[in-house]
Protein backbone atom coordinates (compact mmCIF):
# COMPACT_ATOMS: atom_id res chain seq x y z
CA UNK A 1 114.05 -94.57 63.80
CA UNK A 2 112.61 -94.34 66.98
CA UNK A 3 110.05 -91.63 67.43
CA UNK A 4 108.39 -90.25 70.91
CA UNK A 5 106.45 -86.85 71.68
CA UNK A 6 106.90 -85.22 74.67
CA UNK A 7 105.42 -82.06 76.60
CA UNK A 8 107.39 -80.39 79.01
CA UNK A 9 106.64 -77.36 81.08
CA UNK A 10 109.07 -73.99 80.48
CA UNK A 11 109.10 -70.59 80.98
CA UNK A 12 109.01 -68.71 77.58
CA UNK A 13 111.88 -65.88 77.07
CA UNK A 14 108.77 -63.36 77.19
CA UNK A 15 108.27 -64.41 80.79
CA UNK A 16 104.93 -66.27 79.60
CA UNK A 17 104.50 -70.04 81.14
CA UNK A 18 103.75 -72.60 78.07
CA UNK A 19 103.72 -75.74 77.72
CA UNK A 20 106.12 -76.65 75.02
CA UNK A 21 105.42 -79.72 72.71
CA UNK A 22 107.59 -81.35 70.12
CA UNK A 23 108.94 -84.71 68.50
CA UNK A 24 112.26 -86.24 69.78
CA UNK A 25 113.81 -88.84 67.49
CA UNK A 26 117.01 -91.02 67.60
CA UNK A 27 118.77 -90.47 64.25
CA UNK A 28 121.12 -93.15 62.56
CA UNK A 29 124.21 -91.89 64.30
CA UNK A 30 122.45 -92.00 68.04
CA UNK A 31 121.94 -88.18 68.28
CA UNK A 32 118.42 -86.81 69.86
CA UNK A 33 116.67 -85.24 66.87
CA UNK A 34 113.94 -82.47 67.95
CA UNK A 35 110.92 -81.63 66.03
CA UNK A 36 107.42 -80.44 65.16
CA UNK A 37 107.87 -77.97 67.91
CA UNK A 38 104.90 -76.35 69.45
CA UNK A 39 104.38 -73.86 72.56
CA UNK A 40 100.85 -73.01 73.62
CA UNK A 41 100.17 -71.19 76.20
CA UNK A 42 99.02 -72.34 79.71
CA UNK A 43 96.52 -69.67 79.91
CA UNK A 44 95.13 -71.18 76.66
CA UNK A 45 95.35 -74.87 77.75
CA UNK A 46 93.38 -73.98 80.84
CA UNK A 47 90.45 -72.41 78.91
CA UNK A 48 89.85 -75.71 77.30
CA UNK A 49 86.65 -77.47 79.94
CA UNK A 50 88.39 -80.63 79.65
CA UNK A 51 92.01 -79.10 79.99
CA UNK A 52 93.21 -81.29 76.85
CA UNK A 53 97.12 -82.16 77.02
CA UNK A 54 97.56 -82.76 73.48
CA UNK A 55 99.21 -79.99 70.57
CA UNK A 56 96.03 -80.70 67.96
CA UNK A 57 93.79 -80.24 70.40
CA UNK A 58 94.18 -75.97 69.54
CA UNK A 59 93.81 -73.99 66.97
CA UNK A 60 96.95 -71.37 66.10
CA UNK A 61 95.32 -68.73 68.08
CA UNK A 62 95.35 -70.82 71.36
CA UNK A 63 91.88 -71.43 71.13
CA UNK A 64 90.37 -75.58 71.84
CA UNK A 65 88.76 -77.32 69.79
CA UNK A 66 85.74 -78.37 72.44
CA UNK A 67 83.53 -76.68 69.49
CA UNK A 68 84.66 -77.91 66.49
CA UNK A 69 82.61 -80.92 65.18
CA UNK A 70 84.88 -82.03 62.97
CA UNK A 71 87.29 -83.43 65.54
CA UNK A 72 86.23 -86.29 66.10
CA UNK A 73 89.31 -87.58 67.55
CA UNK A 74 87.31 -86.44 70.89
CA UNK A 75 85.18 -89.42 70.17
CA UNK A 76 87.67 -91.85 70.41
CA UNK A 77 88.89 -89.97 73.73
CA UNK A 78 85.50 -91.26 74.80
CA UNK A 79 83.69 -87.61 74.62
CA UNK A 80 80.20 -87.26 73.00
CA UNK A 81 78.88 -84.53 70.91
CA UNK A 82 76.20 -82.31 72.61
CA UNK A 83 74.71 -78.66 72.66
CA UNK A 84 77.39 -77.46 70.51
CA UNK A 85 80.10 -79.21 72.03
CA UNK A 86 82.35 -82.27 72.76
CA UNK A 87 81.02 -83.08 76.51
């Protein structure tokens, strides 16, 4: 089954803007499967220094993970840990 994650950009019923993040798969019959859906909110997303376009990347309260240590999928993104932070 083919698999993709996509963002997209909507306007939540509550008049907030979000950016809205989920899983699209083809299932066996051809039909567009959606999943492992996600809003944040823009306001959020833009509080991160690196504005970060990736779900993971916050915590449930909308909060980044710049601070936390133990992501150290920031390394890979080519960021280095430093005064309390991935810089």
């Amino acid at each position: 089954m083919e698999q993709r994650v996509v963002a997209e950009v909507c306007v939540a019923v509550a008049g907030r803007i979000v950016t809205r993040f989920s899983t699209l798969e083809i299932d066996p019959n051809g039909k567009l499967v959606e999943s492992n859906v996600r809003e944040i909110k823009q306001s959020d997303m833009m509080k991160c220094p690196h504005f970060i376009m990736v779900a993971e990347h916050y915590r449930d309260d909308g909060s980044c993970r710049c601070n936390d240590r133990s992501h150290t999928v920031m390394q890979k993104w080519g960021y280095h840990w430093k005064n309390g932070g991935w810089k």
